[in-house]
PDB file of N, CA and C in Angstrom:
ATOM      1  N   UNK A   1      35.215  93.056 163.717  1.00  0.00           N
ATOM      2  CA  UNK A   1      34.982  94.484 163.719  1.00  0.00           C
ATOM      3  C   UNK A   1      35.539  95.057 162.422  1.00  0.00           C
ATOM      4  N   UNK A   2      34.657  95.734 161.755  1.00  0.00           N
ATOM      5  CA  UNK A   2      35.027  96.649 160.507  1.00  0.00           C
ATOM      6  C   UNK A   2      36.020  97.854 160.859  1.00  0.00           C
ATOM      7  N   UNK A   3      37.009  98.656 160.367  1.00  0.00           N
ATOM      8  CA  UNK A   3      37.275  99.801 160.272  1.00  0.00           C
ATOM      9  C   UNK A   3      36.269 101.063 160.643  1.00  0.00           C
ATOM     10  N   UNK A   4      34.984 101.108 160.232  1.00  0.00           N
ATOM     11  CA  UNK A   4      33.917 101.772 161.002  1.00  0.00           C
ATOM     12  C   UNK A   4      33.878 101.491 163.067  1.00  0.00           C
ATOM     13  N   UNK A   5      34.003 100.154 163.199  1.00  0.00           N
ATOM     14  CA  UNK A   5      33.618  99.641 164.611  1.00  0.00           C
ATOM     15  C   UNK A   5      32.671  98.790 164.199  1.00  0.00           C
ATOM     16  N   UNK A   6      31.860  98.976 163.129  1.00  0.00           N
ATOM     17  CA  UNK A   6      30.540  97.711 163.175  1.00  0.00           C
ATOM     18  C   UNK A   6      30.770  96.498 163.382  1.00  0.00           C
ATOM     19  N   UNK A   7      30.481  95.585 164.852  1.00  0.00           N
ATOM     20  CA  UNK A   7      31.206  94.336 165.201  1.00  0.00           C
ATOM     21  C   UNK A   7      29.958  93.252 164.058  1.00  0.00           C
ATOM     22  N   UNK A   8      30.785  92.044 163.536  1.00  0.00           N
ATOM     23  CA  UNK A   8      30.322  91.391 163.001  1.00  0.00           C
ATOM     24  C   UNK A   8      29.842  90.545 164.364  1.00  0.00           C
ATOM     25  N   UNK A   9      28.564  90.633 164.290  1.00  0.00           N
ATOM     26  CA  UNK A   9      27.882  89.399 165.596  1.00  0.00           C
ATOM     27  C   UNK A   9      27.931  87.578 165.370  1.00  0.00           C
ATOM     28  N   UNK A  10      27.294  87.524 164.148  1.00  0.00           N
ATOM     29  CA  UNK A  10      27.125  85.925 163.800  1.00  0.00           C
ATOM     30  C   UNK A  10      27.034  86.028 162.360  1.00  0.00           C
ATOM     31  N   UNK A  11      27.610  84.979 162.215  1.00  0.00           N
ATOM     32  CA  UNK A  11      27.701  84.453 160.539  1.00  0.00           C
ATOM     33  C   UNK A  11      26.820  82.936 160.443  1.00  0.00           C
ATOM     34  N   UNK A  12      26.176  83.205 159.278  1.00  0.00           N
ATOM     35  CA  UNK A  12      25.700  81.686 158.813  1.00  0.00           C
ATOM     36  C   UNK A  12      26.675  80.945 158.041  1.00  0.00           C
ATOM     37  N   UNK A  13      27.152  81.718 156.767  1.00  0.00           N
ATOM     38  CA  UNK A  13      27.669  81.229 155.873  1.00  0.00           C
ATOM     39  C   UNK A  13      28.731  82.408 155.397  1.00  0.00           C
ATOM     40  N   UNK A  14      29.581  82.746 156.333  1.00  0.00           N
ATOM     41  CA  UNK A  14      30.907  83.546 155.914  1.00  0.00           C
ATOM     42  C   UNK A  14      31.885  83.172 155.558  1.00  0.00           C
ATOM     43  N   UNK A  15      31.991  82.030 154.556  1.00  0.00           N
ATOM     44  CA  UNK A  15      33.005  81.061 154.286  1.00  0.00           C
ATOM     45  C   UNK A  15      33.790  81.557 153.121  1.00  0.00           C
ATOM     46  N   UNK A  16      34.892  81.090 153.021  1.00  0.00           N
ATOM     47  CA  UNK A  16      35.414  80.867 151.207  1.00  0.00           C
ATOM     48  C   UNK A  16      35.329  80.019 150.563  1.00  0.00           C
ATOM     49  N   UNK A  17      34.380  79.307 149.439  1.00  0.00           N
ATOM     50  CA  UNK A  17      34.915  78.224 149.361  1.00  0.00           C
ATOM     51  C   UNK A  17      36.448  77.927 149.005  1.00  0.00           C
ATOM     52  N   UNK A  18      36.586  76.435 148.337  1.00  0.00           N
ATOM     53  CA  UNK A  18      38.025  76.139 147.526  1.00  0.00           C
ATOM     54  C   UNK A  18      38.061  76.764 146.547  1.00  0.00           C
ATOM     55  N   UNK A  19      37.102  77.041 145.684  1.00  0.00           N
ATOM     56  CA  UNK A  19      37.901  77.638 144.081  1.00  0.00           C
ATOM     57  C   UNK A  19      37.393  79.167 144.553  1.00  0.00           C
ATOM     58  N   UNK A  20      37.821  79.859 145.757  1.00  0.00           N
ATOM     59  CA  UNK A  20      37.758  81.254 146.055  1.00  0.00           C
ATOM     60  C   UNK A  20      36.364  82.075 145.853  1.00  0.00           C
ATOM     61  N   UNK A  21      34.885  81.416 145.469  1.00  0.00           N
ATOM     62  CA  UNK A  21      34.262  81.896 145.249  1.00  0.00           C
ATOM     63  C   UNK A  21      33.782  82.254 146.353  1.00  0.00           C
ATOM     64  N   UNK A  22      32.142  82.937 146.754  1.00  0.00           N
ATOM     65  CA  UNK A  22      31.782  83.763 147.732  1.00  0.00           C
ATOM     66  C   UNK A  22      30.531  83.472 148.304  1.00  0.00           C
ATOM     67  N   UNK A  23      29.973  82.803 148.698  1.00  0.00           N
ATOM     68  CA  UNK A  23      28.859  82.287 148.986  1.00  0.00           C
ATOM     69  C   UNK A  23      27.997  83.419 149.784  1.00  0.00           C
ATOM     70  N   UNK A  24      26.960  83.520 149.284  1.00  0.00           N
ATOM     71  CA  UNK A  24      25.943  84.417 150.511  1.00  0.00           C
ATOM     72  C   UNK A  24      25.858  84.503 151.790  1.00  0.00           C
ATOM     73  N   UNK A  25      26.361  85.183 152.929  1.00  0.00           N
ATOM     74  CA  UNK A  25      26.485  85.459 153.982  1.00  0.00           C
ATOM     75  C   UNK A  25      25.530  86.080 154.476  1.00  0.00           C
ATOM     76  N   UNK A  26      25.247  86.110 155.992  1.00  0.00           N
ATOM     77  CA  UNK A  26      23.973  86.241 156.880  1.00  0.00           C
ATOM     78  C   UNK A  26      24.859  86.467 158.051  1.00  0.00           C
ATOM     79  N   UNK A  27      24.787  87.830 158.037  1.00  0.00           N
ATOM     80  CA  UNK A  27      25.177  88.430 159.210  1.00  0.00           C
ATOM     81  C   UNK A  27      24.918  89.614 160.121  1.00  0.00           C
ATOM     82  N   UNK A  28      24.874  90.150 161.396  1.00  0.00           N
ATOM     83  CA  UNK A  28      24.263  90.688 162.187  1.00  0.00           C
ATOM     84  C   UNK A  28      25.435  92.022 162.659  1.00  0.00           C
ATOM     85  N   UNK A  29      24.664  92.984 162.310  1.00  0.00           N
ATOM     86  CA  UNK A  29      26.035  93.912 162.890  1.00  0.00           C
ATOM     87  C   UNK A  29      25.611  94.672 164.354  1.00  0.00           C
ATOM     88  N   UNK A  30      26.337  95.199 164.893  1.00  0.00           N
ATOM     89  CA  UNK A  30      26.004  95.735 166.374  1.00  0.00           C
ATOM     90  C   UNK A  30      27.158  96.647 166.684  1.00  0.00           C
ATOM     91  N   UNK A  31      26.956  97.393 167.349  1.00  0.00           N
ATOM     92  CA  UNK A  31      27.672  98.684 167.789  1.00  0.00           C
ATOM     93  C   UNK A  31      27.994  99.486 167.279  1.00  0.00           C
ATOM     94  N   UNK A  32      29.694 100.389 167.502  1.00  0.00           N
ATOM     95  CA  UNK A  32      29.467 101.298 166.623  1.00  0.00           C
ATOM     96  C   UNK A  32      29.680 101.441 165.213  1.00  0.00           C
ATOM     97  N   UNK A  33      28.354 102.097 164.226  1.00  0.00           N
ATOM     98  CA  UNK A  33      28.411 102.124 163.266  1.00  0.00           C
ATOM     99  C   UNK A  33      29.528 103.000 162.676  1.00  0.00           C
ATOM    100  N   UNK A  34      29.254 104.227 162.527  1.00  0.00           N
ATOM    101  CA  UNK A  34      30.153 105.541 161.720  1.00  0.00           C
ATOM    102  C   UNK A  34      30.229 106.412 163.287  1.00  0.00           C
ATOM    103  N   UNK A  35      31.634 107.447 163.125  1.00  0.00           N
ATOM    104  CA  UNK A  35      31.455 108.291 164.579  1.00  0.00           C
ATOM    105  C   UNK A  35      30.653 109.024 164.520  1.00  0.00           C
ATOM    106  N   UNK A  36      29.738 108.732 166.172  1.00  0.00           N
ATOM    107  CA  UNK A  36      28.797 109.555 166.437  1.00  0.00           C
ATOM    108  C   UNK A  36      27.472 108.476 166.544  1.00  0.00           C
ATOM    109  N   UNK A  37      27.974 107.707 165.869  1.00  0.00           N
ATOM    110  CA  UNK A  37      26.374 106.938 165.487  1.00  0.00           C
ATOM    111  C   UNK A  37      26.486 105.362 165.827  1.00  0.00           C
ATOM    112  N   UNK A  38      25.444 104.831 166.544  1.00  0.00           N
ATOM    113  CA  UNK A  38      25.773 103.243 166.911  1.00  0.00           C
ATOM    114  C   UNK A  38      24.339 102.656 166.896  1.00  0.00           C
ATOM    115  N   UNK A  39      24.868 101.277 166.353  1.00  0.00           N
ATOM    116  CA  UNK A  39      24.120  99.925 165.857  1.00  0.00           C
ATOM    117  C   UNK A  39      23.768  99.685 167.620  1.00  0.00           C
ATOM    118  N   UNK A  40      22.360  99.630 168.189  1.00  0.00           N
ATOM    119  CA  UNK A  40      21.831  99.356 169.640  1.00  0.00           C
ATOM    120  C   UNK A  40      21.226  97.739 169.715  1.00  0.00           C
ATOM    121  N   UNK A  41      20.560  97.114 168.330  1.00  0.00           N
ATOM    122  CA  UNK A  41      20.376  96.470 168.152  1.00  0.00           C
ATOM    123  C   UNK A  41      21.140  95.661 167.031  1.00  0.00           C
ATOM    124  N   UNK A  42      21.135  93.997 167.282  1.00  0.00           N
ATOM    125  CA  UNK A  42      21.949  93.272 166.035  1.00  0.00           C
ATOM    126  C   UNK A  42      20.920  93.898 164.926  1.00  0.00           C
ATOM    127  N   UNK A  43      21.699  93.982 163.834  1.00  0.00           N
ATOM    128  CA  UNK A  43      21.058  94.384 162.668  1.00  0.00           C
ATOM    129  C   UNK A  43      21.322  93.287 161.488  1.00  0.00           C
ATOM    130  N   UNK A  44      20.416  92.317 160.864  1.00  0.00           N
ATOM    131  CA  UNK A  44      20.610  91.313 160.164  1.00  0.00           C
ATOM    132  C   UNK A  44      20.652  92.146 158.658  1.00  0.00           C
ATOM    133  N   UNK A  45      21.918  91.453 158.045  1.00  0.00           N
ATOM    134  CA  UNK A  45      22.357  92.062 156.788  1.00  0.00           C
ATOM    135  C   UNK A  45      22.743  90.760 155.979  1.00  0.00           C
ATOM    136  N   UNK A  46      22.809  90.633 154.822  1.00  0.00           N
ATOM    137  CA  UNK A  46      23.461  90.147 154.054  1.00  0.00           C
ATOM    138  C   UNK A  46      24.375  90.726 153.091  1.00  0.00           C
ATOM    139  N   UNK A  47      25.877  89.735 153.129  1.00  0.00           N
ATOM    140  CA  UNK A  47      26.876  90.023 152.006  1.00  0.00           C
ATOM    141  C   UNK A  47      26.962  89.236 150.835  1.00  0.00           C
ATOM    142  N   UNK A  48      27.540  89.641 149.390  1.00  0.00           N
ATOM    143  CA  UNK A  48      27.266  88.919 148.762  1.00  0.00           C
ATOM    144  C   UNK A  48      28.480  89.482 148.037  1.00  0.00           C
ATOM    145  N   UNK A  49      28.939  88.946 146.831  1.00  0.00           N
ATOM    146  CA  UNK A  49      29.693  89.148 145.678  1.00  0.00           C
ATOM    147  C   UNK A  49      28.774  89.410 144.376  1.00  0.00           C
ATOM    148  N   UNK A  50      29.358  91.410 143.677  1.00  0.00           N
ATOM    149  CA  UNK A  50      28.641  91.587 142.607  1.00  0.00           C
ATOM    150  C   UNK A  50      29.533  90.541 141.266  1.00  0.00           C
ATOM    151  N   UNK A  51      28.998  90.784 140.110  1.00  0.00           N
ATOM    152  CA  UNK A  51      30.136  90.394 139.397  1.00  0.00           C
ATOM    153  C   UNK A  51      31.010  91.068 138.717  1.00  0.00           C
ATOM    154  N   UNK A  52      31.777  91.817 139.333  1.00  0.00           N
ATOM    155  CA  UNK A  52      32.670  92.257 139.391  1.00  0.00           C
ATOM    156  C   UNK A  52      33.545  92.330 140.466  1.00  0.00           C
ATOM    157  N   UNK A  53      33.360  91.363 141.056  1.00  0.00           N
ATOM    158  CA  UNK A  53      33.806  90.904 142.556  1.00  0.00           C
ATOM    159  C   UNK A  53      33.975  91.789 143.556  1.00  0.00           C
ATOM    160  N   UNK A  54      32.948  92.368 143.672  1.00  0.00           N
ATOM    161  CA  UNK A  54      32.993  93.401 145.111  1.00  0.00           C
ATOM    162  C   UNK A  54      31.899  92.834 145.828  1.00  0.00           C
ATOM    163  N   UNK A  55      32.841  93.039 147.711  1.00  0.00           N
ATOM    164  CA  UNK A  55      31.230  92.842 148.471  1.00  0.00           C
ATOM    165  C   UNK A  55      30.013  94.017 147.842  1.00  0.00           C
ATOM    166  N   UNK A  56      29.177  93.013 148.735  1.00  0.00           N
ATOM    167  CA  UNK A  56      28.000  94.317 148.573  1.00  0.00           C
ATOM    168  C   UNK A  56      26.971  93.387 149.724  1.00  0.00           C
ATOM    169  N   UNK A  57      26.680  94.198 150.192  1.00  0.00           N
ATOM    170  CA  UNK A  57      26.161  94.730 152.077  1.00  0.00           C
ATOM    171  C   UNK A  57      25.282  95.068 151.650  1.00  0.00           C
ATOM    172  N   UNK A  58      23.676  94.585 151.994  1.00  0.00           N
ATOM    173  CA  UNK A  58      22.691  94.611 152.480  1.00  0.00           C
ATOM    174  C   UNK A  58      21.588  94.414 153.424  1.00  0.00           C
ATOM    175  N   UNK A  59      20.556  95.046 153.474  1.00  0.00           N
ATOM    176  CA  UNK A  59      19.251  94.601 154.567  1.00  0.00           C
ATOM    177  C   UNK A  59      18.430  94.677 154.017  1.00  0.00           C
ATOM    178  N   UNK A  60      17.337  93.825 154.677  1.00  0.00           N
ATOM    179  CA  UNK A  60      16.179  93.444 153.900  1.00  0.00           C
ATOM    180  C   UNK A  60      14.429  94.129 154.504  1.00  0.00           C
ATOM    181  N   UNK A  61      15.220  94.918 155.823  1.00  0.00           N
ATOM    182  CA  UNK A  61      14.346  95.470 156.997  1.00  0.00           C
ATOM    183  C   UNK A  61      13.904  97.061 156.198  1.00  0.00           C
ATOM    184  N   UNK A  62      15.466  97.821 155.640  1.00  0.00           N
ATOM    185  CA  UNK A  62      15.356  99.083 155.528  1.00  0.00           C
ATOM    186  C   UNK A  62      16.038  99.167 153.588  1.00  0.00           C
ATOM    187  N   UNK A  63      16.146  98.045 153.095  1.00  0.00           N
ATOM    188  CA  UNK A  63      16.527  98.107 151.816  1.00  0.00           C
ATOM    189  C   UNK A  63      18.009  99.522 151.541  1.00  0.00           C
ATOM    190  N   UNK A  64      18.469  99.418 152.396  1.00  0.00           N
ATOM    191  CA  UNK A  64      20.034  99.676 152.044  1.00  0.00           C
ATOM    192  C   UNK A  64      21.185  98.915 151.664  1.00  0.00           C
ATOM    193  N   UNK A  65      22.051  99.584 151.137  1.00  0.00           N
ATOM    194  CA  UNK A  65      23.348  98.951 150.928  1.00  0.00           C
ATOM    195  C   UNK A  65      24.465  99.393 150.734  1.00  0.00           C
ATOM    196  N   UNK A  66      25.138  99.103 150.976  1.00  0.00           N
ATOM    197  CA  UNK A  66      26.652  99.277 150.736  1.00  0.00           C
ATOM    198  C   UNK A  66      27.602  98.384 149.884  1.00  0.00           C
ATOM    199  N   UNK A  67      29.151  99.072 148.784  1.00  0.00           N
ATOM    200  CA  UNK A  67      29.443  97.911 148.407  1.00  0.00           C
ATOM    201  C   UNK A  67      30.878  98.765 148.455  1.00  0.00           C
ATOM    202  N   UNK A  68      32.274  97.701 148.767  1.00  0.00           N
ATOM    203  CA  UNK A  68      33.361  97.508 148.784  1.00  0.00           C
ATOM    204  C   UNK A  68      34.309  96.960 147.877  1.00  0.00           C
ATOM    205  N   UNK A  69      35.460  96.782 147.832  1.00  0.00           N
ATOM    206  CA  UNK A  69      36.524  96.023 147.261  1.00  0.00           C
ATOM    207  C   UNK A  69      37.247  95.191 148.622  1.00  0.00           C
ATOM    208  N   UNK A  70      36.652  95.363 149.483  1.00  0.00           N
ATOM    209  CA  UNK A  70      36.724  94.461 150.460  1.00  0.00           C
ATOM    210  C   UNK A  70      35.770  94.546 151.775  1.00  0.00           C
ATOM    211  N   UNK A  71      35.525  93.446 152.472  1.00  0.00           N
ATOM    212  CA  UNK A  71      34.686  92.815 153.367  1.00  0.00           C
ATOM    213  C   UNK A  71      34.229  94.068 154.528  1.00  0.00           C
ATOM    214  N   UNK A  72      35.090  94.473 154.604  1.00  0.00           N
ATOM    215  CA  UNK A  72      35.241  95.805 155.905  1.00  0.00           C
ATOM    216  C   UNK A  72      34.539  97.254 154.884  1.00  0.00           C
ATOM    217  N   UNK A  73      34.981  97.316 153.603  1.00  0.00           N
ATOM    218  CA  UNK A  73      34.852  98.270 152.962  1.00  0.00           C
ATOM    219  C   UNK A  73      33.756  98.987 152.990  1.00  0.00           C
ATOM    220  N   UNK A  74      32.924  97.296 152.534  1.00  0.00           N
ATOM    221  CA  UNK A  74      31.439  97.608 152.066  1.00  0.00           C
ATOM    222  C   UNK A  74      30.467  97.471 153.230  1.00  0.00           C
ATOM    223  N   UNK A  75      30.997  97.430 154.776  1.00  0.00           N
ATOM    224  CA  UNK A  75      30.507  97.502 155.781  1.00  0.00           C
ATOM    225  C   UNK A  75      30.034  98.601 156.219  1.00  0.00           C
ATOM    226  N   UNK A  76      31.496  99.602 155.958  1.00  0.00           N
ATOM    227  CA  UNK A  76      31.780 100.435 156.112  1.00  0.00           C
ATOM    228  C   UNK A  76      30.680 101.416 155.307  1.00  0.00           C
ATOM    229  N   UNK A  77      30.363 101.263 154.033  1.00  0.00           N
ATOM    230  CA  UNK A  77      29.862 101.892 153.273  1.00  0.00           C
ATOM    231  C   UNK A  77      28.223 101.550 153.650  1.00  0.00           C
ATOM    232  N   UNK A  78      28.196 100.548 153.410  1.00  0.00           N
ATOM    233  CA  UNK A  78      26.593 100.153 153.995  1.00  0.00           C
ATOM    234  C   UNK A  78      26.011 101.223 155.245  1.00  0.00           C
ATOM    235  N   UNK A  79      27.344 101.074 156.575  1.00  0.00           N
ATOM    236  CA  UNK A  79      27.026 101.839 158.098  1.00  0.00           C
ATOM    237  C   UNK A  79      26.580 103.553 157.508  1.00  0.00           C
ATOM    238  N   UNK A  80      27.610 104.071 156.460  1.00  0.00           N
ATOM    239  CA  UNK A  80      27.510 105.246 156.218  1.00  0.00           C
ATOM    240  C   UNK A  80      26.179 105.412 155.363  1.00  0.00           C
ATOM    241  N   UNK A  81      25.535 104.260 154.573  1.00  0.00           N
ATOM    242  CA  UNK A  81      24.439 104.716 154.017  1.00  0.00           C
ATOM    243  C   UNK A  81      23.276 104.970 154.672  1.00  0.00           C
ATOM    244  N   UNK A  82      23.394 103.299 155.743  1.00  0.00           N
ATOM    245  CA  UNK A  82      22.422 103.641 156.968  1.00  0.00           C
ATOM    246  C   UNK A  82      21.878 105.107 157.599  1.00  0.00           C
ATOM    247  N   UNK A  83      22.972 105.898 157.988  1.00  0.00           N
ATOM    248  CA  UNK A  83      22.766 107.055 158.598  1.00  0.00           C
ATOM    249  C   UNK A  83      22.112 107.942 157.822  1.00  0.00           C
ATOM    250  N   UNK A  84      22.532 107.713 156.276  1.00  0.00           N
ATOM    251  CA  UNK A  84      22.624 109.172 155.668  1.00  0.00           C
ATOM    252  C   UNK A  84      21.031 108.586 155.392  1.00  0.00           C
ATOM    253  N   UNK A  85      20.507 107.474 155.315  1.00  0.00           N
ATOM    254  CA  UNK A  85      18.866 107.043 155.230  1.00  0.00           C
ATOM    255  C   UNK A  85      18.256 107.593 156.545  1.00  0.00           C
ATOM    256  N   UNK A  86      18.905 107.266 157.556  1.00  0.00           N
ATOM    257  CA  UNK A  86      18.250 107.753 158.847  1.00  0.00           C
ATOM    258  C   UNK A  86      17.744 109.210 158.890  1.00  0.00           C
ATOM    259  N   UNK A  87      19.165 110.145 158.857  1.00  0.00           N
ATOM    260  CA  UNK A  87      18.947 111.733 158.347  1.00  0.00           C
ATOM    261  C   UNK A  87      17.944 112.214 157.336  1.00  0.00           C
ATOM    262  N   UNK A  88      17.950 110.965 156.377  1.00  0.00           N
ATOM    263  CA  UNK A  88      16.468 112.111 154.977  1.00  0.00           C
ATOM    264  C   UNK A  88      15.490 111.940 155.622  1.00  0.00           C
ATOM    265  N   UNK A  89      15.209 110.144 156.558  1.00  0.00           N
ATOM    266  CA  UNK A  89      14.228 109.658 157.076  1.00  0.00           C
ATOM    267  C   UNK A  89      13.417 110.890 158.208  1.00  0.00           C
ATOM    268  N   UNK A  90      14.440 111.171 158.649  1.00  0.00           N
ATOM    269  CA  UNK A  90      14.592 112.390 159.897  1.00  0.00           C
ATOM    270  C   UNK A  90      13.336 113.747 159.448  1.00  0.00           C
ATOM    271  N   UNK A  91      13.722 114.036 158.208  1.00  0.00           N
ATOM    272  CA  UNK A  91      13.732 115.340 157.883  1.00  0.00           C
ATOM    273  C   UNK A  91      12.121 114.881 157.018  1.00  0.00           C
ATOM    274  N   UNK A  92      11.990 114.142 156.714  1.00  0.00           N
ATOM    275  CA  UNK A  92      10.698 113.802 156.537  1.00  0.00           C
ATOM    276  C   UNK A  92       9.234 113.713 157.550  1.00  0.00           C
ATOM    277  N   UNK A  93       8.215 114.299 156.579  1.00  0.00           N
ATOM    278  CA  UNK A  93       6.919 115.320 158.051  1.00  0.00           C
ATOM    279  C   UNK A  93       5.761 114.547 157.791  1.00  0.00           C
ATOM    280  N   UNK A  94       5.486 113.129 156.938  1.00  0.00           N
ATOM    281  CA  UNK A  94       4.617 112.695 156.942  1.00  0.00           C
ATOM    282  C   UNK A  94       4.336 111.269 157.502  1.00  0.00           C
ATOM    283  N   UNK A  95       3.320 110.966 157.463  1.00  0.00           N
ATOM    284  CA  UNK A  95       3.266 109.383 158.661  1.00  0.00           C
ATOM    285  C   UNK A  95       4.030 108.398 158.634  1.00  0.00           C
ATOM    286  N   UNK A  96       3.927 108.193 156.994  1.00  0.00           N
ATOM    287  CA  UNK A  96       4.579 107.189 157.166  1.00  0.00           C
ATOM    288  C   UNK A  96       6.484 107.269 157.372  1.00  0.00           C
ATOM    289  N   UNK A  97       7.012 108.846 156.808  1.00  0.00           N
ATOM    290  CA  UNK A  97       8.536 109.078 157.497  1.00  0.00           C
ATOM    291  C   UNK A  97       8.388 108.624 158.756  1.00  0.00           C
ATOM    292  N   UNK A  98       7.636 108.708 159.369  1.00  0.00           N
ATOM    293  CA  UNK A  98       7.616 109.219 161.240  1.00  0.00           C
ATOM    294  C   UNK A  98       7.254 107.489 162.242  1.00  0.00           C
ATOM    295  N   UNK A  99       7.053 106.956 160.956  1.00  0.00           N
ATOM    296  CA  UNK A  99       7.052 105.102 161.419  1.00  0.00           C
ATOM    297  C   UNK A  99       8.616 104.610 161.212  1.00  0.00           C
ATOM    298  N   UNK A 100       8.533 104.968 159.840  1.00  0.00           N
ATOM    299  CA  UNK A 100       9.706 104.682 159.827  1.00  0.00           C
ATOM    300  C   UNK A 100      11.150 105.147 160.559  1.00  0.00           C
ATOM    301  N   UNK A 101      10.841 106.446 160.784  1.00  0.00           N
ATOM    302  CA  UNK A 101      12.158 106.317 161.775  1.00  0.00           C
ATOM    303  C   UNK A 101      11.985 106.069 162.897  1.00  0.00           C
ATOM    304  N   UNK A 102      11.070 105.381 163.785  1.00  0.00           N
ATOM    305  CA  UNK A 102      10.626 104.879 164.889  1.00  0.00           C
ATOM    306  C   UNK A 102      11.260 103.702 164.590  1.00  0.00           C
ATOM    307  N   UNK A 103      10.875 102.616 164.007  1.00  0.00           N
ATOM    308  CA  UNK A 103      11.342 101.677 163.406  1.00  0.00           C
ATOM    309  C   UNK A 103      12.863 101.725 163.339  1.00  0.00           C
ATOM    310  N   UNK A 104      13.414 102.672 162.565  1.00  0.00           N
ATOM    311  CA  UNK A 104      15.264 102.782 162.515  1.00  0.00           C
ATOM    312  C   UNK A 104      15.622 103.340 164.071  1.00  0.00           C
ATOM    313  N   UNK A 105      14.869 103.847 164.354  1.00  0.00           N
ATOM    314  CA  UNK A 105      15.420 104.028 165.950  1.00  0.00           C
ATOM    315  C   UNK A 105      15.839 102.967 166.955  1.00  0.00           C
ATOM    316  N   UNK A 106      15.103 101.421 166.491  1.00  0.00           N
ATOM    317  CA  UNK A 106      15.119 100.627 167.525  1.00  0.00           C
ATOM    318  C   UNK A 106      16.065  99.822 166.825  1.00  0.00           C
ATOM    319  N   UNK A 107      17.270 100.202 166.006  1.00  0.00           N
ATOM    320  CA  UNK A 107      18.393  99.881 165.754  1.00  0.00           C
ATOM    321  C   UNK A 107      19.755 100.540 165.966  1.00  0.00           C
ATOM    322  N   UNK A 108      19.541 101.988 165.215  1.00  0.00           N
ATOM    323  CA  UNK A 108      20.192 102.585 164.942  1.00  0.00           C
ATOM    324  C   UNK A 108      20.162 104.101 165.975  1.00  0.00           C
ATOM    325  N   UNK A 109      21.390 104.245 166.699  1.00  0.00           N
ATOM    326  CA  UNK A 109      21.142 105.781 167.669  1.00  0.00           C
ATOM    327  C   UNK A 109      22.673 106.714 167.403  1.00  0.00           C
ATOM    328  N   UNK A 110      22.315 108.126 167.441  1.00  0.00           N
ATOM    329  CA  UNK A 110      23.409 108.877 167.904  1.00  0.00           C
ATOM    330  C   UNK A 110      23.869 108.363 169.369  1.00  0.00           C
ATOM    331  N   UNK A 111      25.857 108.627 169.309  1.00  0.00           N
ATOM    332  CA  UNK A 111      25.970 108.534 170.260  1.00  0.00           C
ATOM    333  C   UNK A 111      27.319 107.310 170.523  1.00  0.00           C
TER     334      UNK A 111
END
């Protein structure tokens, strides 16, 4: 669980190696995201190391991200971008907004 609540579900490859580097991770988040707002479905993300050694939190469903100085950080930041995508998504009056937040709905809910 992140500092947000976002529970880490499953990892493929959340390892360290030996010489501390960071290998690409494959992981699923679920519950609550930011207050007020919760992950209903696992949500498959990947973490990675920029070079400048920060996580950085992505998806490949809704092309967000988030990035940290640590593992929780950029979780954290990712959950908060999520929403604030959900909200423009929201406020948008044409077809294809109105798929798409159908689509983020069957992840992401107030609540």
């Amino acid at each position: 669980m992140n500092a947000q609540g976002a529970v880490l579900l499953s990892t493929e490859q959340a390892h360290f190696s030996a010489l501390g580097s960071w290998p690409a991770a494959r992981v699923h988040l679920f519950g609550p995201a930011v207050p007020g707002w919760r992950l209903e479905n696992p949500l498959p993300i990947s973490v990675e190391r920029d070079t400048d050694h920060r996580f950085v939190v992505s998806d490949d469903i809704f092309n967000v991200y988030g990035v940290g100085e640590s593992w929780d950080a950029a979780v954290g930041d990712y959950a908060v971008a999520l929403v604030e995508f959900f909200e423009i998504t929201n406020d948008g009056h044409d077809e294809q907004s109105r798929q798409l937040l159908e689509h983020l709905k069957r992840y992401l809910r107030r609540g």
